[in-house]
PDB file of N, CA and C in Angstrom:
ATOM      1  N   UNK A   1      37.183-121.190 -92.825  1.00  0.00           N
ATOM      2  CA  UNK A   1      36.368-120.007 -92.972  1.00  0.00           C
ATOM      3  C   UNK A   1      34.892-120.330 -92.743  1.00  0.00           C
ATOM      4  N   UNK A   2      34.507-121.426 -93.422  1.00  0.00           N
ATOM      5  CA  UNK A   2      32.938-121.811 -93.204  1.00  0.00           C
ATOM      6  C   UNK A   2      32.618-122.026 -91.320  1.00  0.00           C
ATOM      7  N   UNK A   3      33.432-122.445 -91.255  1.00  0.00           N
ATOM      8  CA  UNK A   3      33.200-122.873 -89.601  1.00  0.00           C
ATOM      9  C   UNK A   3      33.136-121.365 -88.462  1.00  0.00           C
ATOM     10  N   UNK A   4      34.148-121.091 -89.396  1.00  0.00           N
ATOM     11  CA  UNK A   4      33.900-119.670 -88.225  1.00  0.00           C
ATOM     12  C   UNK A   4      33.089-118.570 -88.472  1.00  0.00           C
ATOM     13  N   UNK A   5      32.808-118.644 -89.925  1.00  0.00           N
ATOM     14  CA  UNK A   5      30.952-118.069 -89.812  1.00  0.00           C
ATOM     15  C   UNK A   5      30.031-118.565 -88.871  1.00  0.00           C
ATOM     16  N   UNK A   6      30.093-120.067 -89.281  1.00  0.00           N
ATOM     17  CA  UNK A   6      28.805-120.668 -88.432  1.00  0.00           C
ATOM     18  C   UNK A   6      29.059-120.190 -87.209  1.00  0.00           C
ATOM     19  N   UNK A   7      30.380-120.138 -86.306  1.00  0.00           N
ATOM     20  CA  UNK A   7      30.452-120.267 -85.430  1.00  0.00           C
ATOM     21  C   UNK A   7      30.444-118.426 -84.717  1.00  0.00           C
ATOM     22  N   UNK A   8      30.661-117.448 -85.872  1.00  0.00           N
ATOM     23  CA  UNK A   8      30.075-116.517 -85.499  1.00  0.00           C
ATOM     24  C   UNK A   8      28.721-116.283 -85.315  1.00  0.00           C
ATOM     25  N   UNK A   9      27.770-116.880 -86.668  1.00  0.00           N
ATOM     26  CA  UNK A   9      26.567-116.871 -86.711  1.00  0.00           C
ATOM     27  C   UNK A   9      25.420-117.352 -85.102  1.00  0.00           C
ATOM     28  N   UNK A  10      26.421-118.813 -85.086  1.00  0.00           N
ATOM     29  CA  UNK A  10      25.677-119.365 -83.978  1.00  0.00           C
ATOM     30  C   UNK A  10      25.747-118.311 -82.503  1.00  0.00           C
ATOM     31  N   UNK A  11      26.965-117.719 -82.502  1.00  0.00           N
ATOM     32  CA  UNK A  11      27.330-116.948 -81.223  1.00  0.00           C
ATOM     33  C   UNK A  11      25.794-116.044 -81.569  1.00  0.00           C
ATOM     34  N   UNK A  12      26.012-114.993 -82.203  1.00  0.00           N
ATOM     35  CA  UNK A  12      25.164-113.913 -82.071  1.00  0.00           C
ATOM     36  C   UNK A  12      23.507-114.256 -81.642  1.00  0.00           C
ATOM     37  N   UNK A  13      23.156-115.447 -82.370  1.00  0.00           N
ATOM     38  CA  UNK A  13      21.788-115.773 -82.050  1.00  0.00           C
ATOM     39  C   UNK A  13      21.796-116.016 -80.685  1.00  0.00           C
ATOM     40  N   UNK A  14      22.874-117.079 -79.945  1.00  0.00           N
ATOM     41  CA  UNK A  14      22.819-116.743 -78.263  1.00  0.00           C
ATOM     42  C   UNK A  14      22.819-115.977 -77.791  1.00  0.00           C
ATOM     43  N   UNK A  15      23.663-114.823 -78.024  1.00  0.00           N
ATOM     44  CA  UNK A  15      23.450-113.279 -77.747  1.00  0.00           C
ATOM     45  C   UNK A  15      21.643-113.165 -77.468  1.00  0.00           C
ATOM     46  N   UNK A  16      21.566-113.190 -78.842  1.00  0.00           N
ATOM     47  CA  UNK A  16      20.148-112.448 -78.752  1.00  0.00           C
ATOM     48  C   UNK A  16      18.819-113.181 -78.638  1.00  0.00           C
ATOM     49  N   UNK A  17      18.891-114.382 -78.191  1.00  0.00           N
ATOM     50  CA  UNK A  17      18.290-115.094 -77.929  1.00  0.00           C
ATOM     51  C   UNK A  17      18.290-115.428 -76.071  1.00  0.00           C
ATOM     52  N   UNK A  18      19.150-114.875 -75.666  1.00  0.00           N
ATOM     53  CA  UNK A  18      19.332-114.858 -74.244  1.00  0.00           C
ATOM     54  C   UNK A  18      19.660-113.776 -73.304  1.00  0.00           C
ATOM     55  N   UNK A  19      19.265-112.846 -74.150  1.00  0.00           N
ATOM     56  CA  UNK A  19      19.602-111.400 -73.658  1.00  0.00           C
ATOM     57  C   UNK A  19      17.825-111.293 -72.932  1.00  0.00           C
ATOM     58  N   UNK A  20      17.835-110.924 -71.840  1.00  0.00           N
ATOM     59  CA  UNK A  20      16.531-110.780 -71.586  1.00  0.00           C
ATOM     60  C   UNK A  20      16.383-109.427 -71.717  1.00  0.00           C
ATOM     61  N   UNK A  21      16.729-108.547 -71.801  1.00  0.00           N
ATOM     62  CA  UNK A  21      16.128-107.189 -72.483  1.00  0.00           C
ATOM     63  C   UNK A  21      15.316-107.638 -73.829  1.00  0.00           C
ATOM     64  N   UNK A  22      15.840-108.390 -74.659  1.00  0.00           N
ATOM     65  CA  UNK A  22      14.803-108.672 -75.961  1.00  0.00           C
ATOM     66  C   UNK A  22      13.724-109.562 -75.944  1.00  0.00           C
ATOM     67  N   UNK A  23      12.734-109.465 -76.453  1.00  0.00           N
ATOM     68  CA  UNK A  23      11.710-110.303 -76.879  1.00  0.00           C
ATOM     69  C   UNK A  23      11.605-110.280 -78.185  1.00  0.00           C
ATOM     70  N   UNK A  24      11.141-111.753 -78.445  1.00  0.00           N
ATOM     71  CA  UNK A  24      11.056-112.510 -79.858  1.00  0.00           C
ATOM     72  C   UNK A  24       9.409-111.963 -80.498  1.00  0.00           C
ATOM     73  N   UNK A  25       9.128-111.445 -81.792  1.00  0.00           N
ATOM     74  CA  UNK A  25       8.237-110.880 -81.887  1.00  0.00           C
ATOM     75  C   UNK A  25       7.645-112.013 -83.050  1.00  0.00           C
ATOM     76  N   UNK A  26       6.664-111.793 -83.616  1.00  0.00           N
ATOM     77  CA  UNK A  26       6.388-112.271 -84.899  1.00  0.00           C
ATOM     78  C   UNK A  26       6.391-111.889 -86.244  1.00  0.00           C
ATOM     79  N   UNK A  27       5.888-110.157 -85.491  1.00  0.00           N
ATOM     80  CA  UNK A  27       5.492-109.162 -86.274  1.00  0.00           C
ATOM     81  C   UNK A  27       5.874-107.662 -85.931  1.00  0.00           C
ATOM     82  N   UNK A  28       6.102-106.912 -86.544  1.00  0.00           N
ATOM     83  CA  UNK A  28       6.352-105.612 -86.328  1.00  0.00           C
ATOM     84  C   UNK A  28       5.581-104.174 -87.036  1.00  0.00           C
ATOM     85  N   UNK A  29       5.041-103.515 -86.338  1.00  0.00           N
ATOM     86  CA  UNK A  29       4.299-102.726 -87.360  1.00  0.00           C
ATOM     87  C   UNK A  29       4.800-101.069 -87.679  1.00  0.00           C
ATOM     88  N   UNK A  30       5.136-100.847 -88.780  1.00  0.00           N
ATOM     89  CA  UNK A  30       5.672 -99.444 -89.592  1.00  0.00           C
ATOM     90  C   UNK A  30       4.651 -98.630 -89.701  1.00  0.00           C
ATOM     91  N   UNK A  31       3.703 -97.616 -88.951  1.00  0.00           N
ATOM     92  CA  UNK A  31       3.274 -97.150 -89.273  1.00  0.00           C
ATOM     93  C   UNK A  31       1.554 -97.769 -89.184  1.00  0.00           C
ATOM     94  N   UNK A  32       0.896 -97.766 -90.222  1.00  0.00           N
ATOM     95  CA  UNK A  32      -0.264 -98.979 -90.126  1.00  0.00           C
ATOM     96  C   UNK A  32       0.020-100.008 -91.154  1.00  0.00           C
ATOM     97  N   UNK A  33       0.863-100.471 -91.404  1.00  0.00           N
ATOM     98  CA  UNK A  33       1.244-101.418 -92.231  1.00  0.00           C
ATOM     99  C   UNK A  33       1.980-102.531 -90.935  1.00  0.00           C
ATOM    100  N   UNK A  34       2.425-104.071 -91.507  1.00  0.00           N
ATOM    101  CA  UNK A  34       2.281-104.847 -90.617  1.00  0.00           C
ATOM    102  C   UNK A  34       3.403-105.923 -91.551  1.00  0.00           C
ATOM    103  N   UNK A  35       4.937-105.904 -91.066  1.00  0.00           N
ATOM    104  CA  UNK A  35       6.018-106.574 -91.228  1.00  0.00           C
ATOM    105  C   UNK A  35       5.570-108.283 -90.598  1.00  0.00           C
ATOM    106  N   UNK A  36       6.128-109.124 -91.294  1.00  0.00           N
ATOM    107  CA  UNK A  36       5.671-110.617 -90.637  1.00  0.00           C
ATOM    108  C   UNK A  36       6.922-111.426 -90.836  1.00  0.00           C
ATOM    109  N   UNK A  37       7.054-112.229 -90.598  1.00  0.00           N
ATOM    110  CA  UNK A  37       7.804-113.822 -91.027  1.00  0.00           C
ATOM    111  C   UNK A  37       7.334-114.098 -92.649  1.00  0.00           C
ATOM    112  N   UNK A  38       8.095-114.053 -93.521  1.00  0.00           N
ATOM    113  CA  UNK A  38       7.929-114.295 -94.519  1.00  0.00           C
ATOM    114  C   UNK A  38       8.279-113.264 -95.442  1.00  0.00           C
ATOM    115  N   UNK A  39       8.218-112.434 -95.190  1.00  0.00           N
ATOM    116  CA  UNK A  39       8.374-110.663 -95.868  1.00  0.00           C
ATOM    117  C   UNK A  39       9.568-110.451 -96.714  1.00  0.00           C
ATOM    118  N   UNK A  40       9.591-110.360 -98.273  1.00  0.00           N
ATOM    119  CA  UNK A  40      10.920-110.001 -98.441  1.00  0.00           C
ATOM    120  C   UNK A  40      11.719-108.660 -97.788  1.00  0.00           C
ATOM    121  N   UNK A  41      13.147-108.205 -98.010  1.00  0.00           N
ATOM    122  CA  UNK A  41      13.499-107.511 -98.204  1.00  0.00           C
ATOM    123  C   UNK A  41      12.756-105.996 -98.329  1.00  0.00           C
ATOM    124  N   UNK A  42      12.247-106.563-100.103  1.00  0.00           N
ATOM    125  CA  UNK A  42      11.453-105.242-100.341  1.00  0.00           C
ATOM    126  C   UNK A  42      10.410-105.085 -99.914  1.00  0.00           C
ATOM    127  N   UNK A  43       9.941-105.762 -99.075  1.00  0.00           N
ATOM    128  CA  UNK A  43       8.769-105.639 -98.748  1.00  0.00           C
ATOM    129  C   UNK A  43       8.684-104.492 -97.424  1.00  0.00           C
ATOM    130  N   UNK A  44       9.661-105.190 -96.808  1.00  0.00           N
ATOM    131  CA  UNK A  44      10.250-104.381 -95.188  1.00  0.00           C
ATOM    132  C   UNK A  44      10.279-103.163 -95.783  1.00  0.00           C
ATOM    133  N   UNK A  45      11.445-102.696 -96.929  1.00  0.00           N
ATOM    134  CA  UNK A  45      11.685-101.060 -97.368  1.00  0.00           C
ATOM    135  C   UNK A  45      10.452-100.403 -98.016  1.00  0.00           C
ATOM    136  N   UNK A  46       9.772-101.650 -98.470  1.00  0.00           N
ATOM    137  CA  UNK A  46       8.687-100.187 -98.697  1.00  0.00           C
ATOM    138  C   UNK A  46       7.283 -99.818 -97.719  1.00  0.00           C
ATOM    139  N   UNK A  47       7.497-100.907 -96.408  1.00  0.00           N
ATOM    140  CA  UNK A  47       6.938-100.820 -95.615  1.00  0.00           C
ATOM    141  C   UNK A  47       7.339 -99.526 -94.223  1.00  0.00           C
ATOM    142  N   UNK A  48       8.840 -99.767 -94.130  1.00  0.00           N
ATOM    143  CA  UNK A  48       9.068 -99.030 -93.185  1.00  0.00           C
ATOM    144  C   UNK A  48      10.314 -98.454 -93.310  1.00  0.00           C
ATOM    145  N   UNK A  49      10.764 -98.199 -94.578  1.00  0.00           N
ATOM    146  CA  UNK A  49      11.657 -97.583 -95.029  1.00  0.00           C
ATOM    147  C   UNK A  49      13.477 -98.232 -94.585  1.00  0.00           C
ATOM    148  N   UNK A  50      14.211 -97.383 -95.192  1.00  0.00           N
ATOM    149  CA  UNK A  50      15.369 -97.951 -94.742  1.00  0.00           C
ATOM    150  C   UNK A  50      15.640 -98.372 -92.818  1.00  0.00           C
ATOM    151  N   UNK A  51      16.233 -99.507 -92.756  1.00  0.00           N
ATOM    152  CA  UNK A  51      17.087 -98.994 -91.137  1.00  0.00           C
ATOM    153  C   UNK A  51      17.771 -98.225 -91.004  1.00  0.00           C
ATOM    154  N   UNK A  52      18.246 -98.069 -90.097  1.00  0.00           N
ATOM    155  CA  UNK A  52      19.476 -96.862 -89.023  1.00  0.00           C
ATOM    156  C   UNK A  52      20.518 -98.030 -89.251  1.00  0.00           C
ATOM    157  N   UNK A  53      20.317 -98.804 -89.370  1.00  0.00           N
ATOM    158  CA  UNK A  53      21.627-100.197 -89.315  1.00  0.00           C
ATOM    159  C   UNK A  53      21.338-101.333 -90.119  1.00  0.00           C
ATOM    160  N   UNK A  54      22.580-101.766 -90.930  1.00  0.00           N
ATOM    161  CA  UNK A  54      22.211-103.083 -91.711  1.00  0.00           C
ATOM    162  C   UNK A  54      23.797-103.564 -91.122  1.00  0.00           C
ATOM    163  N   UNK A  55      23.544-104.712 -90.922  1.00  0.00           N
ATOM    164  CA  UNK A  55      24.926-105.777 -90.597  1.00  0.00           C
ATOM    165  C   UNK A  55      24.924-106.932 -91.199  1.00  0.00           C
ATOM    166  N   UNK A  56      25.984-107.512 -91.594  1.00  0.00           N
ATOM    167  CA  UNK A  56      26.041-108.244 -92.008  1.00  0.00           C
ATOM    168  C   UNK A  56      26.680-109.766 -91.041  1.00  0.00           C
ATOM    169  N   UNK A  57      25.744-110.985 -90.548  1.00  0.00           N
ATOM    170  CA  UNK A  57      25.714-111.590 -89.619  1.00  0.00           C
ATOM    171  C   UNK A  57      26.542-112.992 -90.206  1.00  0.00           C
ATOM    172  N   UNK A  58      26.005-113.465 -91.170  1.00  0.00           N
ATOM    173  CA  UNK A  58      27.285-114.267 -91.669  1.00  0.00           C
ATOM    174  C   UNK A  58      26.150-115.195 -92.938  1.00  0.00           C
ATOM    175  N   UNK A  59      26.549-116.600 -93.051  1.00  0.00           N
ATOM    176  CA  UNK A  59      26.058-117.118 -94.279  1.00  0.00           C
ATOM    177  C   UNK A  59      25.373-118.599 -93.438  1.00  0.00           C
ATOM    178  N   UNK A  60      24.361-118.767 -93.938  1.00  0.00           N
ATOM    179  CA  UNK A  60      23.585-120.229 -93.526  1.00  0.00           C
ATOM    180  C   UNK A  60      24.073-121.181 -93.951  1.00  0.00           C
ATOM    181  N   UNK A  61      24.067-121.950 -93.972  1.00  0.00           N
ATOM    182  CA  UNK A  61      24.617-123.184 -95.135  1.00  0.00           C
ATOM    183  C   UNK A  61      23.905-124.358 -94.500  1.00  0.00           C
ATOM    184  N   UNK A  62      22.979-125.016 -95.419  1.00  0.00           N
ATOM    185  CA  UNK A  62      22.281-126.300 -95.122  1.00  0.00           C
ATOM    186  C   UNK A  62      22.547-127.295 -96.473  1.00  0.00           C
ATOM    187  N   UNK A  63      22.045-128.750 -96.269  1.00  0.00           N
ATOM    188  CA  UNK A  63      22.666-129.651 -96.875  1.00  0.00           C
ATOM    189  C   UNK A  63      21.409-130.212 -96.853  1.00  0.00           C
ATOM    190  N   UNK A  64      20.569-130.755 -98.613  1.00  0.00           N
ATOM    191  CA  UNK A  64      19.473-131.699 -98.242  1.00  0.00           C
ATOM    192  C   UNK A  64      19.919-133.026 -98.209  1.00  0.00           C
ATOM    193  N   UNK A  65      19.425-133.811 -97.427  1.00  0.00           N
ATOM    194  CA  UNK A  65      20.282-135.557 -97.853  1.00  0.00           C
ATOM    195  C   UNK A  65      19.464-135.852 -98.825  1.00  0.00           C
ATOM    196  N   UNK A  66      18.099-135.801 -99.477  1.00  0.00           N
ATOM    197  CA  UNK A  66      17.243-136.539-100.358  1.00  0.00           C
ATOM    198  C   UNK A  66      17.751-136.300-101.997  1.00  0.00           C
ATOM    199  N   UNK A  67      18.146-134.384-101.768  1.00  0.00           N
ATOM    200  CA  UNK A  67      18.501-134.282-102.952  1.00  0.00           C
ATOM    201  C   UNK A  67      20.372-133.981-103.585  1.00  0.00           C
ATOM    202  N   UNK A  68      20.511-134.410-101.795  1.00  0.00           N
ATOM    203  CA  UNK A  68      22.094-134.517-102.190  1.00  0.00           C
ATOM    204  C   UNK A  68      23.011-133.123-102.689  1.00  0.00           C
ATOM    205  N   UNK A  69      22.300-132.094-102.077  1.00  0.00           N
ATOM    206  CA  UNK A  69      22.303-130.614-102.251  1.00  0.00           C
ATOM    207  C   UNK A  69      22.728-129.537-101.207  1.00  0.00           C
ATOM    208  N   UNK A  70      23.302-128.296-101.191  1.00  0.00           N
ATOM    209  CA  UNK A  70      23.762-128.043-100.353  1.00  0.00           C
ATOM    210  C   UNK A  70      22.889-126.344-100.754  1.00  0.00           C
ATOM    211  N   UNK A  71      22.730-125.628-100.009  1.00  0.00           N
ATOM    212  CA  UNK A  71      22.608-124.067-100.369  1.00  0.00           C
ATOM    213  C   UNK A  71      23.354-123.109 -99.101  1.00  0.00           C
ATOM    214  N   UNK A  72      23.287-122.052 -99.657  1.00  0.00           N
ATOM    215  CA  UNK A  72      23.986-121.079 -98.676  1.00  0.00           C
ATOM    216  C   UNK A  72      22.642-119.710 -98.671  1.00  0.00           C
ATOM    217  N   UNK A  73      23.032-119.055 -97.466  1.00  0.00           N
ATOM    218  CA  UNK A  73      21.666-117.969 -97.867  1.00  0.00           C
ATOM    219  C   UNK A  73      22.795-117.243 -96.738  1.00  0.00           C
ATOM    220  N   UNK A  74      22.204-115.868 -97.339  1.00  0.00           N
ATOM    221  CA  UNK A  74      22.794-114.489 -96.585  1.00  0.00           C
ATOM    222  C   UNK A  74      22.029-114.338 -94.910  1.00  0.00           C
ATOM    223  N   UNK A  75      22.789-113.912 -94.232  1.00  0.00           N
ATOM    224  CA  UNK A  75      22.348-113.644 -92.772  1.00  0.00           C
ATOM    225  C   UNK A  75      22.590-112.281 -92.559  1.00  0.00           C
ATOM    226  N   UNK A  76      21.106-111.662 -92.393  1.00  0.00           N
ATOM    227  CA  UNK A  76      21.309-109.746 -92.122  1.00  0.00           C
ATOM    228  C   UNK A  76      20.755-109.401 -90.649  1.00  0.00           C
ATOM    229  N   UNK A  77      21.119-108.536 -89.982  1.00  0.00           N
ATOM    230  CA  UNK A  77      20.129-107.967 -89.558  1.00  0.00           C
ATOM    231  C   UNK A  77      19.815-106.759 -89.559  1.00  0.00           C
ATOM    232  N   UNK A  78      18.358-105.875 -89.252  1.00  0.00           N
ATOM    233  CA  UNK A  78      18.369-104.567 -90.016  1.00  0.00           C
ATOM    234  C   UNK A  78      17.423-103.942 -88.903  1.00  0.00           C
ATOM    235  N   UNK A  79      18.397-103.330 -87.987  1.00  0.00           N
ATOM    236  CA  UNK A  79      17.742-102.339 -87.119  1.00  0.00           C
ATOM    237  C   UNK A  79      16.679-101.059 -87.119  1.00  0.00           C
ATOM    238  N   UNK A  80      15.860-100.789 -86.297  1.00  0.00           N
ATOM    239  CA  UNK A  80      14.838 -99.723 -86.483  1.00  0.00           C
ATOM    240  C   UNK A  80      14.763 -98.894 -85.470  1.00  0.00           C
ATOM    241  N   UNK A  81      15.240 -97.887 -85.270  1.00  0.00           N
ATOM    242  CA  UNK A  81      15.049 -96.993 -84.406  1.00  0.00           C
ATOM    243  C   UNK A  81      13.522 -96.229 -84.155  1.00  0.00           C
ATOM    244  N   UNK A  82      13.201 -96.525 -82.892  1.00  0.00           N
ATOM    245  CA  UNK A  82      11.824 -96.029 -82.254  1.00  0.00           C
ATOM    246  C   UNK A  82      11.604 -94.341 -82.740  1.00  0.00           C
ATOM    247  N   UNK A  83      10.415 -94.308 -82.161  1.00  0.00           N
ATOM    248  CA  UNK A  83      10.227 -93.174 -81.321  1.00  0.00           C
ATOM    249  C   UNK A  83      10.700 -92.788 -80.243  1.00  0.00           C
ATOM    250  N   UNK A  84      10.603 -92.071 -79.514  1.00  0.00           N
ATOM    251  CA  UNK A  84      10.884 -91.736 -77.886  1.00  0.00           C
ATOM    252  C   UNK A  84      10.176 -92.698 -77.219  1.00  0.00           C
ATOM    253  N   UNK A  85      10.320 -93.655 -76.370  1.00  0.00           N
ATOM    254  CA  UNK A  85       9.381 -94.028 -75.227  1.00  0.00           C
ATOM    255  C   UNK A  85       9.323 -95.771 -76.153  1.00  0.00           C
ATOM    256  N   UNK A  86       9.732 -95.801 -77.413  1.00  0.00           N
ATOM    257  CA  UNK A  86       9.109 -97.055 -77.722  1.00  0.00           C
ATOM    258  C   UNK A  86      10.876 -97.976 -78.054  1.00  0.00           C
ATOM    259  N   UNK A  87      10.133 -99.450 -77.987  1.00  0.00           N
ATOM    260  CA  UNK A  87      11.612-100.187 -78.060  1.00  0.00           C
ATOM    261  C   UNK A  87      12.170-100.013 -79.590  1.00  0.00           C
ATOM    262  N   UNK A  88      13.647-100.307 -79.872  1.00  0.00           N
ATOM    263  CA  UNK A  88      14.372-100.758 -81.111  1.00  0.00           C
ATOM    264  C   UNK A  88      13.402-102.188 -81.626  1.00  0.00           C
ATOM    265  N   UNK A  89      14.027-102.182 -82.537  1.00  0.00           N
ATOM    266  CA  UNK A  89      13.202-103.285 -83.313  1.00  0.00           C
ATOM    267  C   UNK A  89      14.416-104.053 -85.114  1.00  0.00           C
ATOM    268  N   UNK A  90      15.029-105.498 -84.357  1.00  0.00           N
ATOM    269  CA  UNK A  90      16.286-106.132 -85.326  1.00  0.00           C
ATOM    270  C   UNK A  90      15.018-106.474 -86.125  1.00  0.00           C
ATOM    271  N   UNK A  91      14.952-107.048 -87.669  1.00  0.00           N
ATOM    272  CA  UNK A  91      14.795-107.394 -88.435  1.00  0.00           C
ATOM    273  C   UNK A  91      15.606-108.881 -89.236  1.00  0.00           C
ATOM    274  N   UNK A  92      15.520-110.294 -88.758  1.00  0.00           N
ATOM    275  CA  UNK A  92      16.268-111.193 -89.041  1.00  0.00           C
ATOM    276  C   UNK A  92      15.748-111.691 -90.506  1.00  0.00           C
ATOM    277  N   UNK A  93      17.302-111.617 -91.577  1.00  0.00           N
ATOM    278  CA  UNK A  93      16.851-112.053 -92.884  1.00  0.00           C
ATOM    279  C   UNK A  93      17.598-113.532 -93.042  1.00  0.00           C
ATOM    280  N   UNK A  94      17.110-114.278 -93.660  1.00  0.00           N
ATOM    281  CA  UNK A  94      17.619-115.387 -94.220  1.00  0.00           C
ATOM    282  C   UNK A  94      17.705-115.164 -95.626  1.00  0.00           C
ATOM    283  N   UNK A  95      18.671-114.857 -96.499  1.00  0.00           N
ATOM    284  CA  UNK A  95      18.232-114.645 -97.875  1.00  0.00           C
ATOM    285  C   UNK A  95      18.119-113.449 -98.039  1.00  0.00           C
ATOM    286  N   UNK A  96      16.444-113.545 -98.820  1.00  0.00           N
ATOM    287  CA  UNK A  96      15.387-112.362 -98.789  1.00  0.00           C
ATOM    288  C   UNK A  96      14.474-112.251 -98.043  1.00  0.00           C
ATOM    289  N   UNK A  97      14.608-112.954 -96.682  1.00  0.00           N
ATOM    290  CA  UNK A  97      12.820-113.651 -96.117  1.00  0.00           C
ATOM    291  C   UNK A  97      13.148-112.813 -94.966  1.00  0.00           C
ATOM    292  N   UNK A  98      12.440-112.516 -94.134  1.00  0.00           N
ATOM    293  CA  UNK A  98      12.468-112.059 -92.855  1.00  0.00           C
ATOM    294  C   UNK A  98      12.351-113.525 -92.226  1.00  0.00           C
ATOM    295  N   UNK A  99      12.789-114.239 -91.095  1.00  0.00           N
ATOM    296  CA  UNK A  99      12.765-115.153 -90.335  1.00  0.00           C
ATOM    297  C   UNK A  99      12.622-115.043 -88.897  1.00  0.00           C
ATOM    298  N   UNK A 100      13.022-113.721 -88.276  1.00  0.00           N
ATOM    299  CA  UNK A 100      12.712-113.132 -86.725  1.00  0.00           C
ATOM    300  C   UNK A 100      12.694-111.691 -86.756  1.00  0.00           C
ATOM    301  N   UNK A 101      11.504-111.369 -85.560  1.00  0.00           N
ATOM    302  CA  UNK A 101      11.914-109.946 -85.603  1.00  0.00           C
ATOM    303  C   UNK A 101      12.358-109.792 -83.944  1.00  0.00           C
ATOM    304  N   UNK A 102      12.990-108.971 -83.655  1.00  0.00           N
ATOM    305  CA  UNK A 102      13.452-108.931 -82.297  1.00  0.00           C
ATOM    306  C   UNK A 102      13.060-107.236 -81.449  1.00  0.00           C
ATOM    307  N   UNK A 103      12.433-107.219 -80.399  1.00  0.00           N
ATOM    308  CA  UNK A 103      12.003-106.164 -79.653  1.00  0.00           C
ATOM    309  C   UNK A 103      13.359-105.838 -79.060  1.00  0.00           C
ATOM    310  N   UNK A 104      14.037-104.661 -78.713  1.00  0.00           N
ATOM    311  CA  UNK A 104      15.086-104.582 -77.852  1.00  0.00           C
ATOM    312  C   UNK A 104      14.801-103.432 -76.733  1.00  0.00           C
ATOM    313  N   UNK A 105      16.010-102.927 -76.128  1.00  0.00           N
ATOM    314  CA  UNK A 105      15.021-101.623 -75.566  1.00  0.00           C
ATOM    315  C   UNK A 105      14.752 -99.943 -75.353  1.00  0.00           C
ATOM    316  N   UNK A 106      14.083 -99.739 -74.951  1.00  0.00           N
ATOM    317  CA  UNK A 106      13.438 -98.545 -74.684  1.00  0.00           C
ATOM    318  C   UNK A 106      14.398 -97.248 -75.228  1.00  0.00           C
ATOM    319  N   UNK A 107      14.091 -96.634 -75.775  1.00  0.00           N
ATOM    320  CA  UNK A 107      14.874 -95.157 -76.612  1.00  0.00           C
ATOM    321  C   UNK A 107      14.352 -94.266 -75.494  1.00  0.00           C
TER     322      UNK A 107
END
């Protein structure tokens, strides 16, 4: 089971990491407020309200060697539907953190 998360997990990031319709963003902005790398959860919803889409992408799992430790963290992503004329916009969570945001295209 662990393996074929990863191995779902890993698929999708090629997906969307090699889809040239998308570009890799840093930041995304709701309005005049300003989504980043680092952002919880709540931070995104009370910035730019719910998505049109939440999925669930699979589970991280890393291992420290120093402290001989292992953790798991949730993998989301949380779509945003434009305006007319402007691109979609994924939301990548690790956890609670935002870690990528992704441009997709044109509505």
């Amino acid at each position: 089971m662990k393996n074929l998360l990863i191995t779902v997990f890993a698929f999708a990031t090629l997906i969307l990491t090699t889809n040239s319709s998308l570009a890799l963003s840093s930041t995304m902005r709701c309005g005049n407020r300003l989504v980043r790398a680092g952002d919880t959860k709540g931070d995104v919803l009370a910035k730019c309200g719910e998505p049109a889409l939440k999925d669930f992408v699979g589970v991280d799992e890393s291992y420290n060697r120093s402290t001989s430790s292992s953790s798991t963290r949730t993998v989301e992503e949380w779509t945003y539907l434009p305006a007319e004329g402007r691109r979609t916009r994924t939301v990548i969570f690790q956890g609670n953190r935002v870690v990528e945001i992704f441009e997709g295209d044109r509505q």
